[in-house]
Protein backbone atom coordinates (compact mmCIF):
# COMPACT_ATOMS: atom_id res chain seq x y z
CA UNK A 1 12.55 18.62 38.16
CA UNK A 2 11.95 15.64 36.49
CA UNK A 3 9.28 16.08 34.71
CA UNK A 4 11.19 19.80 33.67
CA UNK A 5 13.81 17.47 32.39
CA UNK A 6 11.55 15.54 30.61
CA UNK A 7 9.70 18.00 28.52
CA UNK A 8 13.93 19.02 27.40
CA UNK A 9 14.41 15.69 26.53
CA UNK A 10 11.31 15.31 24.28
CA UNK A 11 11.91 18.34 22.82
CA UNK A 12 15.28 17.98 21.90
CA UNK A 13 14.22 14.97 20.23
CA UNK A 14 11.47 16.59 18.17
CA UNK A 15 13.67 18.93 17.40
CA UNK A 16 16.25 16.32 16.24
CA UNK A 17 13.72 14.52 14.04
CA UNK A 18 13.14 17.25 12.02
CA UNK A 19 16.99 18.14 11.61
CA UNK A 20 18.61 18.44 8.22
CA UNK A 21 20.67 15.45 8.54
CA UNK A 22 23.32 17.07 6.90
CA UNK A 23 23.56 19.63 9.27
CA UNK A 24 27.05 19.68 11.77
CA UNK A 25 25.25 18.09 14.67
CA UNK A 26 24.85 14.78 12.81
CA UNK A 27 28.47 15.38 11.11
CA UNK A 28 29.70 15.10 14.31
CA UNK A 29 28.58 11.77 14.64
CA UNK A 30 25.24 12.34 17.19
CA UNK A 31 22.33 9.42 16.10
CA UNK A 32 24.39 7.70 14.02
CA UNK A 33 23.64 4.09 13.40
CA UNK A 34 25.82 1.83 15.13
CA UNK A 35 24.13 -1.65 15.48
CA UNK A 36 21.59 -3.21 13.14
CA UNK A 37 20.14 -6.31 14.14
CA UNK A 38 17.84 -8.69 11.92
CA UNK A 39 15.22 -10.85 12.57
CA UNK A 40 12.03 -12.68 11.62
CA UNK A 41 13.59 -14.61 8.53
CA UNK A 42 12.46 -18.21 8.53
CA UNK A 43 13.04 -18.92 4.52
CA UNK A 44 15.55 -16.00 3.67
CA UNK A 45 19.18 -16.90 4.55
CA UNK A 46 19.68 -14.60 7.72
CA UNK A 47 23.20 -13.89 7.00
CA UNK A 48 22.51 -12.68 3.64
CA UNK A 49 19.97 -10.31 4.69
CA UNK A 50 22.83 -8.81 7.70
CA UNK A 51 25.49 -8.16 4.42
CA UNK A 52 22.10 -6.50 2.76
CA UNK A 53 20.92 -4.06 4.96
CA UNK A 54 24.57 -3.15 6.58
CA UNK A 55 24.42 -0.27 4.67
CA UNK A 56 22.34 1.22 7.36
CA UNK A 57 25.69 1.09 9.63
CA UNK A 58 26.94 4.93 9.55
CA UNK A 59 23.88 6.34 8.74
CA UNK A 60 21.58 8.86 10.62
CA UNK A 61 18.81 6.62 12.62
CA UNK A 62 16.49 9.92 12.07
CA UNK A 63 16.42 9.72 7.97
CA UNK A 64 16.42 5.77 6.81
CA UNK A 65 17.20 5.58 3.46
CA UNK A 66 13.76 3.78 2.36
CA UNK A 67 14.57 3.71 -1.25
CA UNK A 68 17.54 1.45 -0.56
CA UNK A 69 15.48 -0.76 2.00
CA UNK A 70 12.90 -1.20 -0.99
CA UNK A 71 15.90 -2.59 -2.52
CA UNK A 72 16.78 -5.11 -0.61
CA UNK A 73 13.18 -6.42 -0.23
CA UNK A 74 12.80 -6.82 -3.98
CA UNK A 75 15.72 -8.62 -4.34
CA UNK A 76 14.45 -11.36 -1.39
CA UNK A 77 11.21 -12.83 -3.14
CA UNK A 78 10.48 -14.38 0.69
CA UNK A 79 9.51 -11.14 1.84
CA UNK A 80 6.58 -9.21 2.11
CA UNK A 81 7.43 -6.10 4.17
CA UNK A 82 9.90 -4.94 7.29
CA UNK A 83 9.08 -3.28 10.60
CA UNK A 84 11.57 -0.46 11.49
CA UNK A 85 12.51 0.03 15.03
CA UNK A 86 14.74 2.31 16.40
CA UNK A 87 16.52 2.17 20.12
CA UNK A 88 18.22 5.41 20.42
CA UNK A 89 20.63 6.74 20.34
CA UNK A 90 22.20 4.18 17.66
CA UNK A 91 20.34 0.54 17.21
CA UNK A 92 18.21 -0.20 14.27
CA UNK A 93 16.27 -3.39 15.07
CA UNK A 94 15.11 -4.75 11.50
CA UNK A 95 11.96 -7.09 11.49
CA UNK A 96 11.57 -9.12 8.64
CA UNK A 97 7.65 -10.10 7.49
CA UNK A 98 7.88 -13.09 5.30
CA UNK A 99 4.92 -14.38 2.52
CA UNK A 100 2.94 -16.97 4.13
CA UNK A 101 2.50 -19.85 1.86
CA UNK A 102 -0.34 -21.60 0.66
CA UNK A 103 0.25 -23.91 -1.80
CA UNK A 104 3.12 -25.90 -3.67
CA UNK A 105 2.57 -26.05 -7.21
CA UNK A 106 4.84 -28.48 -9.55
CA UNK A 107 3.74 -26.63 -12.70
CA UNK A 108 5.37 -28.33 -15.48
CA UNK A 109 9.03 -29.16 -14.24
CA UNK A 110 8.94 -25.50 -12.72
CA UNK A 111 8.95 -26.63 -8.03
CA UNK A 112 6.59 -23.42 -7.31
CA UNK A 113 5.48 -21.75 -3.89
CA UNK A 114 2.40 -19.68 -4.28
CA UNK A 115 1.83 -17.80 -1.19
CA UNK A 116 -1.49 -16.40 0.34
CA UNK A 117 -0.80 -12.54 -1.24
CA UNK A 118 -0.29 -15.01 -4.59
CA UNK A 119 3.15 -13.94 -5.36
CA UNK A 120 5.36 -17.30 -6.83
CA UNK A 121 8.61 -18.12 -4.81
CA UNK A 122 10.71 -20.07 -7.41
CA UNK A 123 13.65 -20.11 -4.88
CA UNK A 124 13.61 -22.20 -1.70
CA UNK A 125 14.12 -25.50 -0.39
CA UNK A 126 11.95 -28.59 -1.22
CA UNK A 127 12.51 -30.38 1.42
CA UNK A 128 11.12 -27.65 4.35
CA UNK A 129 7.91 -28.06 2.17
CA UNK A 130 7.34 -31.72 1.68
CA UNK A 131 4.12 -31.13 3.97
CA UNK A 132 2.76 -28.29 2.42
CA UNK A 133 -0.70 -28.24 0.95
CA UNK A 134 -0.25 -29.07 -3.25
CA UNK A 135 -2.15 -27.62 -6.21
CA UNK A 136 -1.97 -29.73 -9.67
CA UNK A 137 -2.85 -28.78 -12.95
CA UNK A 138 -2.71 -25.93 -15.55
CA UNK A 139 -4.47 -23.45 -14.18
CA UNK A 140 -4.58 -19.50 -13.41
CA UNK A 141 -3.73 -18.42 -10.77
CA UNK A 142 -6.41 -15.56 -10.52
CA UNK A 143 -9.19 -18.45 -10.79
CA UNK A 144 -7.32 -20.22 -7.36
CA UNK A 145 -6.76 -16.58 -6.07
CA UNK A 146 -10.97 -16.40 -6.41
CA UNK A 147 -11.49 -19.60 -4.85
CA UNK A 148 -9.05 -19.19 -2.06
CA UNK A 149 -10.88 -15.55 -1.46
CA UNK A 150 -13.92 -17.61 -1.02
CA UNK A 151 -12.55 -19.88 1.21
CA UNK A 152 -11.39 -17.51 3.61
CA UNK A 153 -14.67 -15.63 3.53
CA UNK A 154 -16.59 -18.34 4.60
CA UNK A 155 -13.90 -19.28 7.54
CA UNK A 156 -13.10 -22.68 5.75
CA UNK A 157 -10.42 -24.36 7.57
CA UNK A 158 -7.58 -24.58 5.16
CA UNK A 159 -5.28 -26.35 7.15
CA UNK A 160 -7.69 -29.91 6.11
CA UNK A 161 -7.23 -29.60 3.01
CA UNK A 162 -4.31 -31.54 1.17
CA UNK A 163 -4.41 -31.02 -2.54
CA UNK A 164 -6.32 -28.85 -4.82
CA UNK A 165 -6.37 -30.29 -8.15
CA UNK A 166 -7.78 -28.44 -11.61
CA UNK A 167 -9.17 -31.09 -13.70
CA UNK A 168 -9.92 -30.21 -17.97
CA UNK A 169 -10.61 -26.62 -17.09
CA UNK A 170 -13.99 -27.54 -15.64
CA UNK A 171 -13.43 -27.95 -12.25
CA UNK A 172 -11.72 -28.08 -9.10
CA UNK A 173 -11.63 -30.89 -7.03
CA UNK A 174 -10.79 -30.56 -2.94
CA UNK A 175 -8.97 -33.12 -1.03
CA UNK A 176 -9.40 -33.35 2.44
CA UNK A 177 -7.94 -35.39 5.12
CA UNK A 178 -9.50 -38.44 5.16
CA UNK A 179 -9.23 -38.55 1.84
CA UNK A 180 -12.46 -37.07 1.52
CA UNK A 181 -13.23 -35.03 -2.19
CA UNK A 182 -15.05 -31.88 -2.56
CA UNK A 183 -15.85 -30.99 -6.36
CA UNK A 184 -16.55 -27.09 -7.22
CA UNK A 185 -17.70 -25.75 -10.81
CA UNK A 186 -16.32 -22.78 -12.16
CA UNK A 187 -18.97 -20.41 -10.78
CA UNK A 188 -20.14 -18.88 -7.81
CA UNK A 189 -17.34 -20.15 -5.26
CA UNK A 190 -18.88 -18.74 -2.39
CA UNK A 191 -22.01 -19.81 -2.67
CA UNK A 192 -20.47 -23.05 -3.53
CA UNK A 193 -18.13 -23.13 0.10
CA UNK A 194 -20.90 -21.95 1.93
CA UNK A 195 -23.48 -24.91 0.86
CA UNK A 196 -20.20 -27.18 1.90
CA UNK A 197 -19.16 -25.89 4.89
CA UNK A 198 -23.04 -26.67 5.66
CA UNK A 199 -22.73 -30.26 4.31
CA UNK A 200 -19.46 -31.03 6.53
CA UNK A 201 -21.60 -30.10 9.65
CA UNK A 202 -24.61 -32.36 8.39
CA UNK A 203 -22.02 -34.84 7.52
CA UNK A 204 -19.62 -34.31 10.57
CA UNK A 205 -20.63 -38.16 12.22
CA UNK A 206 -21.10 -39.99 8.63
CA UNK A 207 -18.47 -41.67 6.15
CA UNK A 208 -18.98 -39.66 2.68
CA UNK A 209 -16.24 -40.45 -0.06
CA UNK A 210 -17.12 -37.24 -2.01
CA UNK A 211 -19.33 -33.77 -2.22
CA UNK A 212 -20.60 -33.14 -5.63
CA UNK A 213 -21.30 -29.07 -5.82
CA UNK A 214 -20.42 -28.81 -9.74
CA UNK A 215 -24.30 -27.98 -10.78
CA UNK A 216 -26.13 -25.17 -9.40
CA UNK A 217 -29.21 -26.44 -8.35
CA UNK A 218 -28.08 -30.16 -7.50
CA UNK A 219 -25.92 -31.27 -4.58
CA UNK A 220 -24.77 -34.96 -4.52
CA UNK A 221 -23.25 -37.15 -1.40
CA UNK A 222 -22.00 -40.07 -1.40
């Protein structure tokens, strides 16, 4: 019998989800939304984004209006995507997915967050970033975007570096803690962080100031 009632129930339900949601049943007010709740914002003021998506509030939990929740996310710069998930018969539960951020960039007197999909956050508060990892310098962001791709490749532990800093379109130069340098030319950046992630195990027990990997066939320690 239970099963029986069951196998009703999930019908009923597939049934529902392909329903016309302008059809009487949902006129009469069955799955409407009720409650939408919000979470996951950490940079994006949470109150802001309740007002934003309360238009789901007296709309049918079976057709979300997606075109409008696109909306909404391109108007908050902070986020990347949301999770949907519905509690039926009349809860939305909205899960925000924020950009991560790697890097703050002062570019000219522009206070710039660059994040790790390497979309630029102009708006948000300086002071929740004072400890954030900097980039200096004039340079483009597709060339950091190349290095950072490298980096990740080679399972370089990002969180030890402090600064990246782009020096007369030449170079890059690395600071890590312990105010240790690591110089990269402008080619070949994987190669480049795999010879140095092999260097910091050589070097793992010895005092090095910097790593000199600007020239292809010449590595320099000291």
């Amino acid at each position: 019998m239970i099963k029986t009632k069951r196998y009703i129930f999930l019908a009923l339900l597939i049934f529902l989800t392909t329903f016309n949601p302008e059809l009487p049943l949902l006129k009469l007010g069955f799955f409407i939304i009720k409650t939408v709740n919000v979470s996951g914002s950490k940079n994006t003021d949470l109150e802001k984004l309740k007002k934003q998506f309360s238009f789901l509030v007296n709309t049918s939990i079976l057709s979300v209006d997606h075109k409008k929740m696109n909306e909404v996310i391109l108007q908050n710069e902070w986020i990347h995507f949301v999770n949907i998930n519905k509690k039926f018969p009349s809860t939305i539960n909205v899960v925000v997915v924020e950009h991560e951020p790697f890097v703050f960039w002062k570019k000219g007197n522009n206070n710039l967050i660059i994040t790790k999909e390497f979309t630029l956050i102009e708006k948000f508060n300086l002071n929740n970033f004072s400890n954030q990892t900097q980039a200096r310098g004039n340079f483009d962001i597709e060339d950091l975007k190349k290095l950072y791709k490298a980096l990740n490749s080679n399972n370089f532990d990002l969180s030890n570096i402090t600064s990246f800093e782009f020096l007369n379109s030449e170079r890059w130069d690395l600071f890590l803690k312990g105010n240790k340098k690591i110089m990269l030319g402008r080619h070949d950046y994987n190669q480049q962080i795999t010879n140095l992630n092999k260097l910091l195990i050589q070097y793992k027990d010895e005092k090095f100031t910097y790593i000199d990997l600007r020239l292809k066939n010449k590595i320099f320690v000291k």
